[in-house]
N, C-alpha and C. Protein backbone atom coordinates (compact mmCIF):
# COMPACT_ATOMS: atom_id res chain seq x y z
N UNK A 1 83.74 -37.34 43.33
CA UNK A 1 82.49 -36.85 43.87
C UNK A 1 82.45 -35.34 43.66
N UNK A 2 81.32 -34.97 43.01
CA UNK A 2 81.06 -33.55 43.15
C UNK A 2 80.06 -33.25 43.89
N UNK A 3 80.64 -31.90 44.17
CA UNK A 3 79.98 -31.01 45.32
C UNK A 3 79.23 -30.04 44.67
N UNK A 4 77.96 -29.71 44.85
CA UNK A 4 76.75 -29.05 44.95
C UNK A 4 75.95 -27.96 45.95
N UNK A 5 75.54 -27.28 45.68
CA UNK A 5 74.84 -26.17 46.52
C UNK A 5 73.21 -25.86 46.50
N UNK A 6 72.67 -26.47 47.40
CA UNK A 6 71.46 -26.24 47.51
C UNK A 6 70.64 -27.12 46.72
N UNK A 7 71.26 -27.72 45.32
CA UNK A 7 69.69 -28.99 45.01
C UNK A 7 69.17 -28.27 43.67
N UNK A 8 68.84 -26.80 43.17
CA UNK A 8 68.46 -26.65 41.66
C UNK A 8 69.16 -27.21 40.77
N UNK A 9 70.68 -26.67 40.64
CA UNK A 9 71.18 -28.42 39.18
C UNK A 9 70.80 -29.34 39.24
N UNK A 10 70.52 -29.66 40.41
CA UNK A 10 71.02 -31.52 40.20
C UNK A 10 69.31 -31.79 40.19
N UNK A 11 68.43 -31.10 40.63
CA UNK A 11 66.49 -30.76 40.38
C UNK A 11 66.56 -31.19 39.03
N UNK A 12 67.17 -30.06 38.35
CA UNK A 12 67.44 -29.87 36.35
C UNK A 12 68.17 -31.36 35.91
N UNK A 13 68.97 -31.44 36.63
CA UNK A 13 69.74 -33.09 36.02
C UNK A 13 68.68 -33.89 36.20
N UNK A 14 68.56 -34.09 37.71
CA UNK A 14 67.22 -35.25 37.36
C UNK A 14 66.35 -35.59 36.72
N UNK A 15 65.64 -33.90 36.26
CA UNK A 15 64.43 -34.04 35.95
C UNK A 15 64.72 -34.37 34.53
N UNK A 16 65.56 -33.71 33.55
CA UNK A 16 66.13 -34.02 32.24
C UNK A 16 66.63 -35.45 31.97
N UNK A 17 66.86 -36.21 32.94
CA UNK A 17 67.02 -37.32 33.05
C UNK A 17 66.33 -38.60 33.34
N UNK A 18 65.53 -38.08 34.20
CA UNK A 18 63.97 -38.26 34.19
C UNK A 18 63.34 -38.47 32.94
N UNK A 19 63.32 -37.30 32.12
CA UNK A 19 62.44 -37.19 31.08
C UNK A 19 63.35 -38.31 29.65
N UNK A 20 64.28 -38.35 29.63
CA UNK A 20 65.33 -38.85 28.62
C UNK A 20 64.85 -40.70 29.42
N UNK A 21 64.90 -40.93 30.65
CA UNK A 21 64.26 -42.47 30.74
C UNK A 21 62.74 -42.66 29.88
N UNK A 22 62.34 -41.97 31.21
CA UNK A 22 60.52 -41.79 30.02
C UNK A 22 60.42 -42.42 28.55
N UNK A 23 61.38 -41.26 27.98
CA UNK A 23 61.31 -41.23 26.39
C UNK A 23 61.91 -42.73 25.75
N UNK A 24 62.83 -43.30 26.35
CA UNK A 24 63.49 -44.42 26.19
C UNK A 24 62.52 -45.42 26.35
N UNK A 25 61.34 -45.78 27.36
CA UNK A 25 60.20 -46.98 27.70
C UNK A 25 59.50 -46.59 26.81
N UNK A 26 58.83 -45.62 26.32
CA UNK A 26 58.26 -45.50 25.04
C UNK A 26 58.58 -46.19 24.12
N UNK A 27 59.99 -45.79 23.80
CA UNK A 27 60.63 -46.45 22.65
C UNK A 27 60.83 -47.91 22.90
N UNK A 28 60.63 -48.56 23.97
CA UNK A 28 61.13 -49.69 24.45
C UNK A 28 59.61 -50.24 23.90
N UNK A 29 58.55 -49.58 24.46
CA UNK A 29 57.53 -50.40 23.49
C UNK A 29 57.31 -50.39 22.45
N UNK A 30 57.35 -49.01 21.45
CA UNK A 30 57.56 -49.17 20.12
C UNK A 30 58.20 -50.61 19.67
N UNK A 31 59.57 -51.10 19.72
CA UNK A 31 60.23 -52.06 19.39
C UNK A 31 59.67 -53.36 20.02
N UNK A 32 59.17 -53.17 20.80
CA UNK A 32 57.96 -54.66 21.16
C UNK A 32 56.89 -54.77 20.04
N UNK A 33 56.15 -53.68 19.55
CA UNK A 33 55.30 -53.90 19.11
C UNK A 33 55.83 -54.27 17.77
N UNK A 34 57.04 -54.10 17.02
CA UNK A 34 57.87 -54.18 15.70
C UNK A 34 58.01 -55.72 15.86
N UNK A 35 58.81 -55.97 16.86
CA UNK A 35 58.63 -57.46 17.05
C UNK A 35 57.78 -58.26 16.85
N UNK A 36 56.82 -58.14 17.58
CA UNK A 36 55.26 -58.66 17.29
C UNK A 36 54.99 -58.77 15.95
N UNK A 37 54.51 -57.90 15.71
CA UNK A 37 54.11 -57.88 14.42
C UNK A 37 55.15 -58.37 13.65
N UNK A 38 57.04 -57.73 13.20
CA UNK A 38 57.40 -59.31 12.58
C UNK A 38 57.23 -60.44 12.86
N UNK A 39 56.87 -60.57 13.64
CA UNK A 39 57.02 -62.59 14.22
C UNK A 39 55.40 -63.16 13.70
N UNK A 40 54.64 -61.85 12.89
CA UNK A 40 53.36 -62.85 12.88
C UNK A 40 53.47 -63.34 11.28
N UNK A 41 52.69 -64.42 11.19
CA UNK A 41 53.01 -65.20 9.96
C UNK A 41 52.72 -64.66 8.46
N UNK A 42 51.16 -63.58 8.84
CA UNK A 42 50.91 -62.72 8.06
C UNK A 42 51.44 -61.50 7.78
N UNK A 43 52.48 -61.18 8.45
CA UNK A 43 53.20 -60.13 7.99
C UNK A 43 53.94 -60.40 6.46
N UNK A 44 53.79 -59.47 5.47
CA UNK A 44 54.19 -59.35 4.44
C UNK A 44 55.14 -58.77 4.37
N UNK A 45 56.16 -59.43 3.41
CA UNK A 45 57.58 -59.20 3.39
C UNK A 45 58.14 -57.61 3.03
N UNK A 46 57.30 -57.44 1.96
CA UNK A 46 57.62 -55.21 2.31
C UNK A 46 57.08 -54.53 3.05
N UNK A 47 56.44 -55.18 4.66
CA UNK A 47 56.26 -54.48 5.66
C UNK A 47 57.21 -55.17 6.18
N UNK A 48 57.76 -56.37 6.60
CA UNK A 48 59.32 -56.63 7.68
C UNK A 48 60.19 -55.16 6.73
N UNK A 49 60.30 -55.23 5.66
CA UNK A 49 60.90 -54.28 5.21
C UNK A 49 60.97 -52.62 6.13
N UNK A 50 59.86 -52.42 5.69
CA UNK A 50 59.32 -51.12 6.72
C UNK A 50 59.64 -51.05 8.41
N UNK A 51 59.13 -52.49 9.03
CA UNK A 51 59.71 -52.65 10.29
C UNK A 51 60.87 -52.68 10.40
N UNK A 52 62.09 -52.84 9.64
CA UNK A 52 63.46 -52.73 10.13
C UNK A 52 63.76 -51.60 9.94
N UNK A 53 63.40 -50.54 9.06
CA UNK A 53 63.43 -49.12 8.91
C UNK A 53 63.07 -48.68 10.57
N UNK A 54 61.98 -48.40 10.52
CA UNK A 54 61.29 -48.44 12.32
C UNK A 54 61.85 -48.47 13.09
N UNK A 55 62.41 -50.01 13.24
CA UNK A 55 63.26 -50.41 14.30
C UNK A 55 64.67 -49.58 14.47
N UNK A 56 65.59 -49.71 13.19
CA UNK A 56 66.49 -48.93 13.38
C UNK A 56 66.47 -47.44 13.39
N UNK A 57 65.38 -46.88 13.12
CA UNK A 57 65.36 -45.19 13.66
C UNK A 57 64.98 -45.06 15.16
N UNK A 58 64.28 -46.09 15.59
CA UNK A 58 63.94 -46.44 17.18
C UNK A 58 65.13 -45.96 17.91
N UNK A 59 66.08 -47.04 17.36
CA UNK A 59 67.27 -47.32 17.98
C UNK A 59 68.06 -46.36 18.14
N UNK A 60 68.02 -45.54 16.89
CA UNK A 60 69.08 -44.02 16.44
C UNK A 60 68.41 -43.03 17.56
N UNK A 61 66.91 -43.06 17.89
CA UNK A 61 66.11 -42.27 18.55
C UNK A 61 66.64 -42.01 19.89
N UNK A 62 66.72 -43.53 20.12
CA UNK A 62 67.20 -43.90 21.51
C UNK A 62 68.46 -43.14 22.50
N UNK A 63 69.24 -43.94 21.24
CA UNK A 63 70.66 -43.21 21.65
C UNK A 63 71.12 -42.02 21.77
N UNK A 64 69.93 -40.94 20.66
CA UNK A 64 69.96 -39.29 20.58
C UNK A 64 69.36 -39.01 22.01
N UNK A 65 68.13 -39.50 22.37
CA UNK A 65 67.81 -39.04 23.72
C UNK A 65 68.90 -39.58 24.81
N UNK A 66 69.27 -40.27 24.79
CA UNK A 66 70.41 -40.25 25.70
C UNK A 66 71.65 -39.21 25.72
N UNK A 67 72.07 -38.90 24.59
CA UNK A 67 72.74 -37.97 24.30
C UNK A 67 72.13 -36.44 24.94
N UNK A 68 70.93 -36.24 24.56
CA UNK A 68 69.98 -34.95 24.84
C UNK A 68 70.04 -34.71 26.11
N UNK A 69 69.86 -36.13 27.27
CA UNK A 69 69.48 -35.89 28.33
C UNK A 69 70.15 -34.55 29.51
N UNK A 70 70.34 -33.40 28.78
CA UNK A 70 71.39 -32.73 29.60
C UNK A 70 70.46 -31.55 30.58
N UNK A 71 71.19 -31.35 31.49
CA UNK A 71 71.21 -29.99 32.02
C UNK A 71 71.81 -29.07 32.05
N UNK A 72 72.14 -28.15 31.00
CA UNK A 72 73.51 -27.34 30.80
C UNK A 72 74.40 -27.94 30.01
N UNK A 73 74.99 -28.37 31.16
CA UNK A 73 76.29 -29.40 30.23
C UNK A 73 76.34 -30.96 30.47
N UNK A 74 75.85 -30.88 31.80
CA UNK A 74 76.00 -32.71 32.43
C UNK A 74 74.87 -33.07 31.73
N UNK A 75 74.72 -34.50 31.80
CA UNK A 75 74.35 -35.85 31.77
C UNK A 75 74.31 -36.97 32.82
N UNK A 76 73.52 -36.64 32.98
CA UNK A 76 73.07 -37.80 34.27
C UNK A 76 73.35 -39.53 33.48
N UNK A 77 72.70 -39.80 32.58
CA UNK A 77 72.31 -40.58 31.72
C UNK A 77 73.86 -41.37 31.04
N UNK A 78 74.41 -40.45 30.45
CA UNK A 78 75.47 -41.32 29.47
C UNK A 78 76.75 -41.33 30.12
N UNK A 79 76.85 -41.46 31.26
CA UNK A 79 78.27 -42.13 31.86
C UNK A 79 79.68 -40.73 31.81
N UNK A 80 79.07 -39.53 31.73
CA UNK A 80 80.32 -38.65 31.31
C UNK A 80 80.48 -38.36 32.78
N UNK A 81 79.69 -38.15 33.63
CA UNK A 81 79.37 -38.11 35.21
C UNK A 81 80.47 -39.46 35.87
N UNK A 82 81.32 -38.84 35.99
CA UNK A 82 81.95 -40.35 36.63
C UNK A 82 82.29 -41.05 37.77
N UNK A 83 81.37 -39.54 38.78
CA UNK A 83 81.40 -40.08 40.54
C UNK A 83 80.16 -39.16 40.43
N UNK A 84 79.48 -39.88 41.87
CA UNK A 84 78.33 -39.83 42.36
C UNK A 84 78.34 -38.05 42.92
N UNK A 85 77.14 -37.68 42.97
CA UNK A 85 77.36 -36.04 42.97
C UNK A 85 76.57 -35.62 44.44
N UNK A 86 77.27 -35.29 45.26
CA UNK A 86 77.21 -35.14 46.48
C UNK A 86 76.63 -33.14 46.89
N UNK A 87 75.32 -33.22 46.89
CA UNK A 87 75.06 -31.81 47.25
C UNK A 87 74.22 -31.26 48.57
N UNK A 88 75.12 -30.57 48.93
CA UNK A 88 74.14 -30.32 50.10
C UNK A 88 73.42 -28.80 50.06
N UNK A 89 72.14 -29.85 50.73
CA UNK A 89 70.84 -28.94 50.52
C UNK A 89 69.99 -28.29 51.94
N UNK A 90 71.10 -28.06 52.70
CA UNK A 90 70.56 -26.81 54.06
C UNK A 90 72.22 -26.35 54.40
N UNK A 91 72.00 -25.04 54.51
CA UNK A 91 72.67 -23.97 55.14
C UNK A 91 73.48 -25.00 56.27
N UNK A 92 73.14 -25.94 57.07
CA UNK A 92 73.41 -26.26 58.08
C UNK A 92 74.34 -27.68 57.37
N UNK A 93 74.42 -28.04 56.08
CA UNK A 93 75.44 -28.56 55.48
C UNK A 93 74.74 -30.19 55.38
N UNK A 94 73.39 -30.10 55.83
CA UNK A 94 72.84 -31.35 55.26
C UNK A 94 73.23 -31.80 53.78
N UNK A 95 73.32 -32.93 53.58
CA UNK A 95 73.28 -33.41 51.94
C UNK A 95 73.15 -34.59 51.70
N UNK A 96 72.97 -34.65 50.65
CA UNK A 96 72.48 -35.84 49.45
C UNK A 96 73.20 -36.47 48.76
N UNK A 97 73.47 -37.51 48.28
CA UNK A 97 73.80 -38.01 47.00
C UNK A 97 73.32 -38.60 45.53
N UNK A 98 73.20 -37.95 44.51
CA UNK A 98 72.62 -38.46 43.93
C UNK A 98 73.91 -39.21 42.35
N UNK A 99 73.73 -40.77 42.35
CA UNK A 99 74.01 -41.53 41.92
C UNK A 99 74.16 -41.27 40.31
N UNK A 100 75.02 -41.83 39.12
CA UNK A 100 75.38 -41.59 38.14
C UNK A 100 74.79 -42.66 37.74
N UNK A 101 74.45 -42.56 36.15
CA UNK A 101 74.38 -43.50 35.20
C UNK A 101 75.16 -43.62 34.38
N UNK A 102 75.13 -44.87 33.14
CA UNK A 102 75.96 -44.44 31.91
C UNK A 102 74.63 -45.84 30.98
N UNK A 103 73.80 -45.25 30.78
CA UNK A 103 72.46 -46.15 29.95
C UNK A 103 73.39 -46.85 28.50
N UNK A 104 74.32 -46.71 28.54
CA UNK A 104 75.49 -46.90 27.20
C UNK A 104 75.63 -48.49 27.33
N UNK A 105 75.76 -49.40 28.84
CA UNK A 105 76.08 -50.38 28.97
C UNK A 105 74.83 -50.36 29.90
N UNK A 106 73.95 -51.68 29.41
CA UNK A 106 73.14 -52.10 30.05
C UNK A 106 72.14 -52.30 28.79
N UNK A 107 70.93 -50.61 28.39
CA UNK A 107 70.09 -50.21 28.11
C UNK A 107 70.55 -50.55 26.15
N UNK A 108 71.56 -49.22 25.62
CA UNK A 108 72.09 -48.85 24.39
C UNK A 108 72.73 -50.59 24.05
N UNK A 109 73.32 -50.87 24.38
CA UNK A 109 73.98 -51.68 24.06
C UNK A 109 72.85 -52.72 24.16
N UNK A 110 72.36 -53.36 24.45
CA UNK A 110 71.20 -54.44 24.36
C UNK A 110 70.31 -53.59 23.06
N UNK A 111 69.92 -53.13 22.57
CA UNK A 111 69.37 -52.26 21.95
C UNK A 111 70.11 -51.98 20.16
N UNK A 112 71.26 -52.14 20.78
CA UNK A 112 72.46 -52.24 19.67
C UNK A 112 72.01 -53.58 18.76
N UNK A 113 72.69 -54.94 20.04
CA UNK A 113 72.20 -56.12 19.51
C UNK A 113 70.60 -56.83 19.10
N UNK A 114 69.63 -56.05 19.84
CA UNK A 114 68.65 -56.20 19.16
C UNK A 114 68.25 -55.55 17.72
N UNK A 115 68.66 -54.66 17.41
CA UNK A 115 68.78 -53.89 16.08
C UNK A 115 69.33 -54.96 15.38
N UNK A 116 70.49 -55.23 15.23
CA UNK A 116 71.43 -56.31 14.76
C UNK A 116 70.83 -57.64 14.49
N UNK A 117 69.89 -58.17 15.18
CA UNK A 117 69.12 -58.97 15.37
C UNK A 117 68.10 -59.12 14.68
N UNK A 118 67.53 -57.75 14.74
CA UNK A 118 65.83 -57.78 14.06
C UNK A 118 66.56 -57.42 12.67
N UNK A 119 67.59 -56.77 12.18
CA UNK A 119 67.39 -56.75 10.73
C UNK A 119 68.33 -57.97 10.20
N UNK A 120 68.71 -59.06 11.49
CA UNK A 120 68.80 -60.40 10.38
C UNK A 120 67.24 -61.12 10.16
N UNK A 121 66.67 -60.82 10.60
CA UNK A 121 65.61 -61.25 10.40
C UNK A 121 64.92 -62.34 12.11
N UNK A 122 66.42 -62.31 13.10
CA UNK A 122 66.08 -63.32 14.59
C UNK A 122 65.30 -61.74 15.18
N UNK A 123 63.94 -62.11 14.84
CA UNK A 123 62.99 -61.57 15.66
C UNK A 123 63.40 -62.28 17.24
N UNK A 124 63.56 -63.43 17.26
CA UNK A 124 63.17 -63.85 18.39
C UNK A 124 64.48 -63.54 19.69
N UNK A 125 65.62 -63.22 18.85
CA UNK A 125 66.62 -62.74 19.53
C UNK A 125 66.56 -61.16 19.90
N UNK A 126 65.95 -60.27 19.05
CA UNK A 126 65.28 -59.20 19.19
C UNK A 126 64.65 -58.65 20.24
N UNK A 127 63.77 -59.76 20.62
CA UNK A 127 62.85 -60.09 21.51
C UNK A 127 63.83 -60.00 23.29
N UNK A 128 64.59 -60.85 22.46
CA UNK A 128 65.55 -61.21 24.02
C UNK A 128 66.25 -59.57 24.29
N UNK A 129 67.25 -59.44 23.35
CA UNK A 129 67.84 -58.03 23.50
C UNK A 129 67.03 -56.76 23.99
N UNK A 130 66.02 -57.00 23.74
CA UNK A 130 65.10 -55.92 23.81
C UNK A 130 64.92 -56.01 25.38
N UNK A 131 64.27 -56.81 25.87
CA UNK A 131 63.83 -56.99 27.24
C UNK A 131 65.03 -57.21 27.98
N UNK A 132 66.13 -57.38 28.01
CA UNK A 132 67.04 -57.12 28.80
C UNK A 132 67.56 -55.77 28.66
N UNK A 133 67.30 -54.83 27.35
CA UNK A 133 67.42 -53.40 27.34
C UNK A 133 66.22 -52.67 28.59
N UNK A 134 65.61 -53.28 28.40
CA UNK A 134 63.83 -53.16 29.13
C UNK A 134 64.57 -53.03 30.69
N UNK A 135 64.92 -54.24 31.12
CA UNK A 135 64.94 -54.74 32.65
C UNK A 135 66.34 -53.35 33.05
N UNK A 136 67.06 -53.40 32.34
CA UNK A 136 68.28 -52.15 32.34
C UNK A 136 67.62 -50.88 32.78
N UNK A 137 66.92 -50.90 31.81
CA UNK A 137 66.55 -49.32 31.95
C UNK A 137 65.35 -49.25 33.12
N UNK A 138 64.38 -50.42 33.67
CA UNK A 138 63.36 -50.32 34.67
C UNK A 138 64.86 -49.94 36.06
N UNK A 139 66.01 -50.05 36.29
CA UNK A 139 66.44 -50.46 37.39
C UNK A 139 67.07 -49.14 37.32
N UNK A 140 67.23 -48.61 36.03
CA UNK A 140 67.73 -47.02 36.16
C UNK A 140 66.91 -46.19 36.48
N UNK A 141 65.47 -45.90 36.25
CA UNK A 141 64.03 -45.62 36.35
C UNK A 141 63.90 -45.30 38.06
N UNK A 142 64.36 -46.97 38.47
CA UNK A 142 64.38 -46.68 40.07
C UNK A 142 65.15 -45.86 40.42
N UNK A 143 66.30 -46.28 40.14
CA UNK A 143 67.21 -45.21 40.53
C UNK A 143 67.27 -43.81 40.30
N UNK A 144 66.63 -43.40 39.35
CA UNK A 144 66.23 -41.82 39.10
C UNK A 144 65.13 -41.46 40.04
N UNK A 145 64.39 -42.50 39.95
CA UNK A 145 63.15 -42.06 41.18
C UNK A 145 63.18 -42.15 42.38
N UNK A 146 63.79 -42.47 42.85
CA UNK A 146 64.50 -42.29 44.19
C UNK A 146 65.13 -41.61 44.31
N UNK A 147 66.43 -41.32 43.89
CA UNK A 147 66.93 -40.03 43.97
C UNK A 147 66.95 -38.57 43.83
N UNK A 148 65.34 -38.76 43.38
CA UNK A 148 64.43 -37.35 43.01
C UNK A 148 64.07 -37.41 44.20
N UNK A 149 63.78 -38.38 44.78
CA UNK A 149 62.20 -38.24 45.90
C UNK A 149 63.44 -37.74 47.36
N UNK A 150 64.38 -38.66 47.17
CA UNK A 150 65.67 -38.55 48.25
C UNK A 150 65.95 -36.37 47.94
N UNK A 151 66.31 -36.26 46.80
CA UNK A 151 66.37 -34.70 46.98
C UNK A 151 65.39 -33.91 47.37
N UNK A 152 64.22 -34.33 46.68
CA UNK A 152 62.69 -33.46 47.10
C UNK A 152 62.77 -33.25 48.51
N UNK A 153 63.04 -34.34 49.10
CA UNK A 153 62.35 -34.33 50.28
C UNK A 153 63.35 -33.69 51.53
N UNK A 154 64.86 -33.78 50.79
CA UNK A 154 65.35 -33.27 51.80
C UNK A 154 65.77 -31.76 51.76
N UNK A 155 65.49 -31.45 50.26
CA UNK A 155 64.99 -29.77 50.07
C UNK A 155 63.87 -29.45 50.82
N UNK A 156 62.71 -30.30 51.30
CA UNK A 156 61.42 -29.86 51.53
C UNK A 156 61.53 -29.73 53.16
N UNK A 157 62.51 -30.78 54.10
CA UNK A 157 62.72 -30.68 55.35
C UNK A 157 63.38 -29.56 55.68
């Protein structure tokens, strides 16, 4: 557990972390819509072409914003954080905790095998990988958003 003073880092972690989820559901629909469109019957074979290009820079995208997600030096996001970060935010020694991720297992890795997937051509496994990358990253989402609202608010009391 690390210890903290007052709530601006860990403001900057969140919010960079924050923004590095964001960027990830974007991308999470991008690769829905790649799907789609391979799986339709009229798709022509040097556009699946093009869509696996797509897909796998998606994927490369992905994993760079996870990497990016920093504040300084930490990472909320990729698991280098390896206990929950404990800061207190009044003079009077109130504090917070705000919770670690590592989007590497859950999010990246489903994401991995859907890549793997869509350029064998199992759109439909794609499909699967993808949305369990999806459901990963909605439950990290919470967890970032709560633990923003948990600091906001007890900076704001």
């Amino acid at each position: 557990m690390r210890l903290g003073l007052w709530g601006g880092e860990e403001q900057g972690l969140l919010g960079a972390a924050s923004q590095g989820a964001s960027a990830l559901a974007t991308i999470q629909s991008q690769l829905a819509s790649y799907i789609t469109e391979a799986q339709d019957p009229l798709t022509t074979p040097a556009r699946i072409t093009e869509l696996k290009t797509l897909f796998q820079d998606a994927v490369n995208d992905a994993n760079q914003l996870v990497t990016d997600a920093q504040f300084g030096t930490e990472n909320l996001l990729d698991g280098s954080i390896g206990a929950a970060i404990s800061v207190t935010i009044k003079s009077s020694g109130q504090s917070v905790t705000l919770r670690t991720l590592d989007l590497n297992n859950g999010v990246l890795d489903n994401l991995a095998v859907a890549n793997t997937a869509f350029q064998t051509d199992n759109f439909a496994g794609a499909q699967t990988s993808r949305q369990a990358s999806g459901t990963a990253l909605s439950a990290a989402q919470l967890q970032l958003n709560q633990d923003a609202q948990i600091l906001s608010t007890g900076l704001a009391s």
